[in-house]
N, C-alpha and C. Protein backbone atom coordinates (compact mmCIF):
# COMPACT_ATOMS: atom_id res chain seq x y z
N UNK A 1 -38.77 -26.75 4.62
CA UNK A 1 -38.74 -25.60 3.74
C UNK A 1 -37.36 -24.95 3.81
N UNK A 2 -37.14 -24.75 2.62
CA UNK A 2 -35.31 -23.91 2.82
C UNK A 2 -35.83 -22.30 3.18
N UNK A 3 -34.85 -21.96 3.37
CA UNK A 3 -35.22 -20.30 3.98
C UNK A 3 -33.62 -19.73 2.84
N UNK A 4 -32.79 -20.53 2.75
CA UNK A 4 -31.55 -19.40 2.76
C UNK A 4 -31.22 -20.52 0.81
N UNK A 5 -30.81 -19.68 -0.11
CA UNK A 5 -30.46 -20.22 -0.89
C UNK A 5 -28.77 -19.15 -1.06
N UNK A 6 -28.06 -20.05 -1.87
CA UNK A 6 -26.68 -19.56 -1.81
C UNK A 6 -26.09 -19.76 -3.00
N UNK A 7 -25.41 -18.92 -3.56
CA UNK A 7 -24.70 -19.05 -5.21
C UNK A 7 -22.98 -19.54 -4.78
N UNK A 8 -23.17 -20.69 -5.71
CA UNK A 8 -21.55 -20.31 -5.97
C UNK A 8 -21.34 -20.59 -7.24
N UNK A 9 -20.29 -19.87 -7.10
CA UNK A 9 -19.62 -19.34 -8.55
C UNK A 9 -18.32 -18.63 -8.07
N UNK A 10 -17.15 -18.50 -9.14
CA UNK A 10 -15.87 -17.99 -9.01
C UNK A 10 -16.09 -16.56 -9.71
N UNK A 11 -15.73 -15.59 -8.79
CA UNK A 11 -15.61 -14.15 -9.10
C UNK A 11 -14.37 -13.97 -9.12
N UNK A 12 -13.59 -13.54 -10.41
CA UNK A 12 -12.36 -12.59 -9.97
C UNK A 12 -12.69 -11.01 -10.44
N UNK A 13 -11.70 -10.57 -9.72
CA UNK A 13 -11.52 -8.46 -10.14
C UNK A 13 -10.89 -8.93 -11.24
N UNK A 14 -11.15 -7.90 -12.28
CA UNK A 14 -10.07 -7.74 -13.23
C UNK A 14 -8.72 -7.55 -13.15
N UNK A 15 -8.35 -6.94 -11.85
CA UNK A 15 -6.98 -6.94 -11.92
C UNK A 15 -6.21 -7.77 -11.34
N UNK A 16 -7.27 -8.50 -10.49
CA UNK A 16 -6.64 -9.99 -9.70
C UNK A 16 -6.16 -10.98 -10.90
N UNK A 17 -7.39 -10.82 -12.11
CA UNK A 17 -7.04 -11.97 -13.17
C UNK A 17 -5.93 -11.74 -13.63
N UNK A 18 -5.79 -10.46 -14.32
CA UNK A 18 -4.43 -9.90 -15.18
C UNK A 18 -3.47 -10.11 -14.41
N UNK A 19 -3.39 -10.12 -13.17
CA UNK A 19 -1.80 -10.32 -12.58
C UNK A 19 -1.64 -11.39 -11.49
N UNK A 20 -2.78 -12.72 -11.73
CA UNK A 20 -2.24 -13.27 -10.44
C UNK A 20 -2.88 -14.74 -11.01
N UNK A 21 -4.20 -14.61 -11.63
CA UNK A 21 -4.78 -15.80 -12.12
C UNK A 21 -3.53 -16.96 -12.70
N UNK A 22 -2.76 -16.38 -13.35
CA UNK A 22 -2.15 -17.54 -14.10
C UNK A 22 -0.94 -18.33 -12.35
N UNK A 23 -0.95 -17.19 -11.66
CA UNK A 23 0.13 -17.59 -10.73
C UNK A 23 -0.50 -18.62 -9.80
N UNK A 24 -1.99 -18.26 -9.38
CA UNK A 24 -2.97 -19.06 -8.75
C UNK A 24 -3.96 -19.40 -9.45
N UNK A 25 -3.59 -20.65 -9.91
CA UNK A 25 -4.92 -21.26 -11.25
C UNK A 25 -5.80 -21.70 -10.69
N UNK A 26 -6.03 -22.07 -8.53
CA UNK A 26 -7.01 -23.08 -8.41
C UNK A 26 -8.25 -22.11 -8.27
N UNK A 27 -9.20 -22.98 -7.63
CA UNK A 27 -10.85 -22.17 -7.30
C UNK A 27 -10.69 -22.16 -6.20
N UNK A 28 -11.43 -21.33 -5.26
CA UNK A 28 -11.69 -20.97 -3.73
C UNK A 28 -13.03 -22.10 -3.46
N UNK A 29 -13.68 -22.27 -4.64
CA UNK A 29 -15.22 -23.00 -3.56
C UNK A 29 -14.78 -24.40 -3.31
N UNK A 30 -13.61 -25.41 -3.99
CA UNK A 30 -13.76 -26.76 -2.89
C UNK A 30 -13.22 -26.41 -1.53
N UNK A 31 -12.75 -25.76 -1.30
CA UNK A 31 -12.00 -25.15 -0.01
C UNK A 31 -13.43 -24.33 1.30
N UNK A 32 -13.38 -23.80 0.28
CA UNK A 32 -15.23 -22.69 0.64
C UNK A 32 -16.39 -23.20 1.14
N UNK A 33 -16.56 -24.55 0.72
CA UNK A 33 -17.92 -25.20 1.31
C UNK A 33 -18.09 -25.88 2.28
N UNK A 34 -16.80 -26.69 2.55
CA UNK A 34 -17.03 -27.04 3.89
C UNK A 34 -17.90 -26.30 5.72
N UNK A 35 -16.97 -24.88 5.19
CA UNK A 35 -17.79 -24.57 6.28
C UNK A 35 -18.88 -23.56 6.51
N UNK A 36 -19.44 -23.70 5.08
CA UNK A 36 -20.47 -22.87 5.02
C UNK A 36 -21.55 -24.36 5.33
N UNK A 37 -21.23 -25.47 5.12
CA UNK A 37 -21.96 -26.94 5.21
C UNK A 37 -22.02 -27.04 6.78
N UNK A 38 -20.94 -27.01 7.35
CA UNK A 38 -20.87 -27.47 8.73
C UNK A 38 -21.76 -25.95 9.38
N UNK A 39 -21.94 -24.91 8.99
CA UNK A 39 -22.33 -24.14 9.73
C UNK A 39 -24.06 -24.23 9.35
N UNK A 40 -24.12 -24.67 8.23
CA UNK A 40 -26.26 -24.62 8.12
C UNK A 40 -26.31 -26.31 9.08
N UNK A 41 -25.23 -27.56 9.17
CA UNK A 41 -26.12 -28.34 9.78
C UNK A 41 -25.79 -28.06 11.55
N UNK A 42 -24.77 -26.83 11.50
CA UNK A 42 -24.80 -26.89 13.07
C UNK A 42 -26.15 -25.76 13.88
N UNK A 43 -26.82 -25.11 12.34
CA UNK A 43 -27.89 -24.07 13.02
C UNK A 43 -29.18 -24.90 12.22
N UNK A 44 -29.17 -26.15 11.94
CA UNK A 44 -30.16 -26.87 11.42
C UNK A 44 -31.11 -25.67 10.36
N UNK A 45 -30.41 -25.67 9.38
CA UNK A 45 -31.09 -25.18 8.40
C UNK A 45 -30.51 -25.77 7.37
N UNK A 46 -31.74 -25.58 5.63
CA UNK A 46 -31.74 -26.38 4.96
C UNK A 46 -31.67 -24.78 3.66
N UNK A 47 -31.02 -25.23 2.84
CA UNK A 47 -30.58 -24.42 1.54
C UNK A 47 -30.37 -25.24 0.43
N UNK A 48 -30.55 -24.16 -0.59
CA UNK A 48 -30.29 -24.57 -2.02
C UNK A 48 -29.48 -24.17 -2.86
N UNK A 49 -28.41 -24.36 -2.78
CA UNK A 49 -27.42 -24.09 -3.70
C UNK A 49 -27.32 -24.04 -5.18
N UNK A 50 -27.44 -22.85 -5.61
CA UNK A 50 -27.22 -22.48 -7.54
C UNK A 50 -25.50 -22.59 -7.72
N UNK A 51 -25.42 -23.37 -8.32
CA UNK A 51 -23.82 -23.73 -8.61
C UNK A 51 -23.64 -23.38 -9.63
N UNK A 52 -23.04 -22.62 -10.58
CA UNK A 52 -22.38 -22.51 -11.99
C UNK A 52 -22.06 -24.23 -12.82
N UNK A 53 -22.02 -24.23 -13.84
CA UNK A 53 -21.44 -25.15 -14.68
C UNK A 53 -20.37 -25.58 -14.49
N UNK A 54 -19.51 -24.71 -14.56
CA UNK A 54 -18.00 -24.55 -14.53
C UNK A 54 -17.63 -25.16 -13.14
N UNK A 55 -18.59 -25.03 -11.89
CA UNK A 55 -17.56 -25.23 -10.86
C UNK A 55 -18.12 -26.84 -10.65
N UNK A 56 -19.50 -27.28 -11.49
CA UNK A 56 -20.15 -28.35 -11.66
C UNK A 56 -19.24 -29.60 -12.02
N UNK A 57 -18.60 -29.13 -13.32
CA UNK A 57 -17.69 -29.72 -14.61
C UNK A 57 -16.24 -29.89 -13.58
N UNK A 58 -15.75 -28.77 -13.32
CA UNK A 58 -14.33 -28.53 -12.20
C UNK A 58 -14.39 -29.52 -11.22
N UNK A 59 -14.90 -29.42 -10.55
CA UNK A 59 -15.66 -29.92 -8.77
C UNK A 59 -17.16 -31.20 -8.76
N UNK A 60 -16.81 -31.87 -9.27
CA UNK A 60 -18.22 -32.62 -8.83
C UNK A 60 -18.25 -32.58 -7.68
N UNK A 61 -17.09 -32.86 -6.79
CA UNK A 61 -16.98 -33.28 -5.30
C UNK A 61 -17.56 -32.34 -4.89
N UNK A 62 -17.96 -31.47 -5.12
CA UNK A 62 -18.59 -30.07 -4.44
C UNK A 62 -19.99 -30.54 -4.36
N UNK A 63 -20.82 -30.80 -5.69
CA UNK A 63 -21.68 -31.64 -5.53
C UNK A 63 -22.10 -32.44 -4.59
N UNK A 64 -21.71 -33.34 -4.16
CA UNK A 64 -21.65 -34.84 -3.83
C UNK A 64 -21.50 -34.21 -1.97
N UNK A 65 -20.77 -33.19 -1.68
CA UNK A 65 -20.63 -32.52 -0.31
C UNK A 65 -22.10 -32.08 -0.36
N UNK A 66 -22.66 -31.31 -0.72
CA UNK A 66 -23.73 -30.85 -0.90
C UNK A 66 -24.86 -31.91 -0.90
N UNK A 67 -24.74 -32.71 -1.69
CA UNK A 67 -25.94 -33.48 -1.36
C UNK A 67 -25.50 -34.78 -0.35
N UNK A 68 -24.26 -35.19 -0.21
CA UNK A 68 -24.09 -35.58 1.19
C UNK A 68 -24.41 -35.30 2.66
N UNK A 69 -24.55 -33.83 2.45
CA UNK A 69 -25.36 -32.89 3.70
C UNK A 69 -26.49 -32.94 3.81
N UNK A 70 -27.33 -33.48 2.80
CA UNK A 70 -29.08 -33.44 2.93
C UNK A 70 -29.65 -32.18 2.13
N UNK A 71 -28.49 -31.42 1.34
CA UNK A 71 -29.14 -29.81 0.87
C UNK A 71 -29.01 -30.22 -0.67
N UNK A 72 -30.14 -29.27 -1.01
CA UNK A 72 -30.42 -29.25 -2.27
C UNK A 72 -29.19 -28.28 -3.32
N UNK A 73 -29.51 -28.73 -4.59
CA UNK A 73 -28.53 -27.91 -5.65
C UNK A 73 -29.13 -27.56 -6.42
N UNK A 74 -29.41 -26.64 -7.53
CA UNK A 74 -30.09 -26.70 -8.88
C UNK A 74 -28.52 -25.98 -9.86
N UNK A 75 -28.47 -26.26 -11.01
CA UNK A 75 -27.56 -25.82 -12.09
C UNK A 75 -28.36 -24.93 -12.35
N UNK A 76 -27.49 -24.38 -13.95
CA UNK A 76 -28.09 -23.17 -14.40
C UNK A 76 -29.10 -23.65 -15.42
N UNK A 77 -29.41 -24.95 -15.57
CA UNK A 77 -30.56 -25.55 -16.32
C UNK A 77 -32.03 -25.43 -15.50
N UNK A 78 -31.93 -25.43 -14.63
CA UNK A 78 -32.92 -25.16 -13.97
C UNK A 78 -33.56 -26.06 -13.12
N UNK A 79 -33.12 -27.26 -13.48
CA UNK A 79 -33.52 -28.19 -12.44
C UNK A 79 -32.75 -28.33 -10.68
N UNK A 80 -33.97 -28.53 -10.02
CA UNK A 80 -33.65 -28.73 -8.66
C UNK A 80 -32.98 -30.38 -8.49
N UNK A 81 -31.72 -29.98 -7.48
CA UNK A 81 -31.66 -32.18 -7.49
C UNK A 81 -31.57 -31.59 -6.27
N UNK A 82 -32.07 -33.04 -5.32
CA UNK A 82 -32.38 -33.53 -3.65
C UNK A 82 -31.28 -34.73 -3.58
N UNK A 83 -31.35 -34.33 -2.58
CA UNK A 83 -30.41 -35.68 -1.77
C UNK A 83 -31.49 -36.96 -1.47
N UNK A 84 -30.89 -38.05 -1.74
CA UNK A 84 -31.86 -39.55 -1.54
C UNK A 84 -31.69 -39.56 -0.39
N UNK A 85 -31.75 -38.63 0.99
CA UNK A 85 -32.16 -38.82 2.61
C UNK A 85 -33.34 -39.14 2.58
């Protein structure tokens, strides 16, 4: 049973966008998941990750970390996907 589900998605402030977005175009979550991954399989817990489209389309590899770990994902379609463990 999962206990902890987790969003990602890219938040900027408005004023981060207006003055810095174009200077730093990348995303924070391929960077971001690693050790939010290494920390649910080092306290053996199991989550479900709601991922945005965008970071879906951007990042598959984000994906593929995620269900390489044994944890679930669902998009904003609504379907749940499992890892073939």
């Amino acid at each position: 049973m999962d206990i902890l589900t987790i969003d990602i998605r890219e938040v900027f402030h408005v004023g981060f966008t207006r003055r810095c977005r174009e200077q730093f175009p990348h995303f924070r979550t391929p960077y971001n998941i690693s050790p939010i991954l290494e920390l649910l399989k080092e306290k053996d817990v199991k989550a479900t990750f709601f991922v945005v489209g965008e970071i879906t389309e951007k990042y598959p590899e984000v994906i593929m970390m995620i269900m390489d770990d044994g944890q679930k994902w669902r998009s904003m379609t609504g379907r749940i996907y499992r890892s073939e463990s």
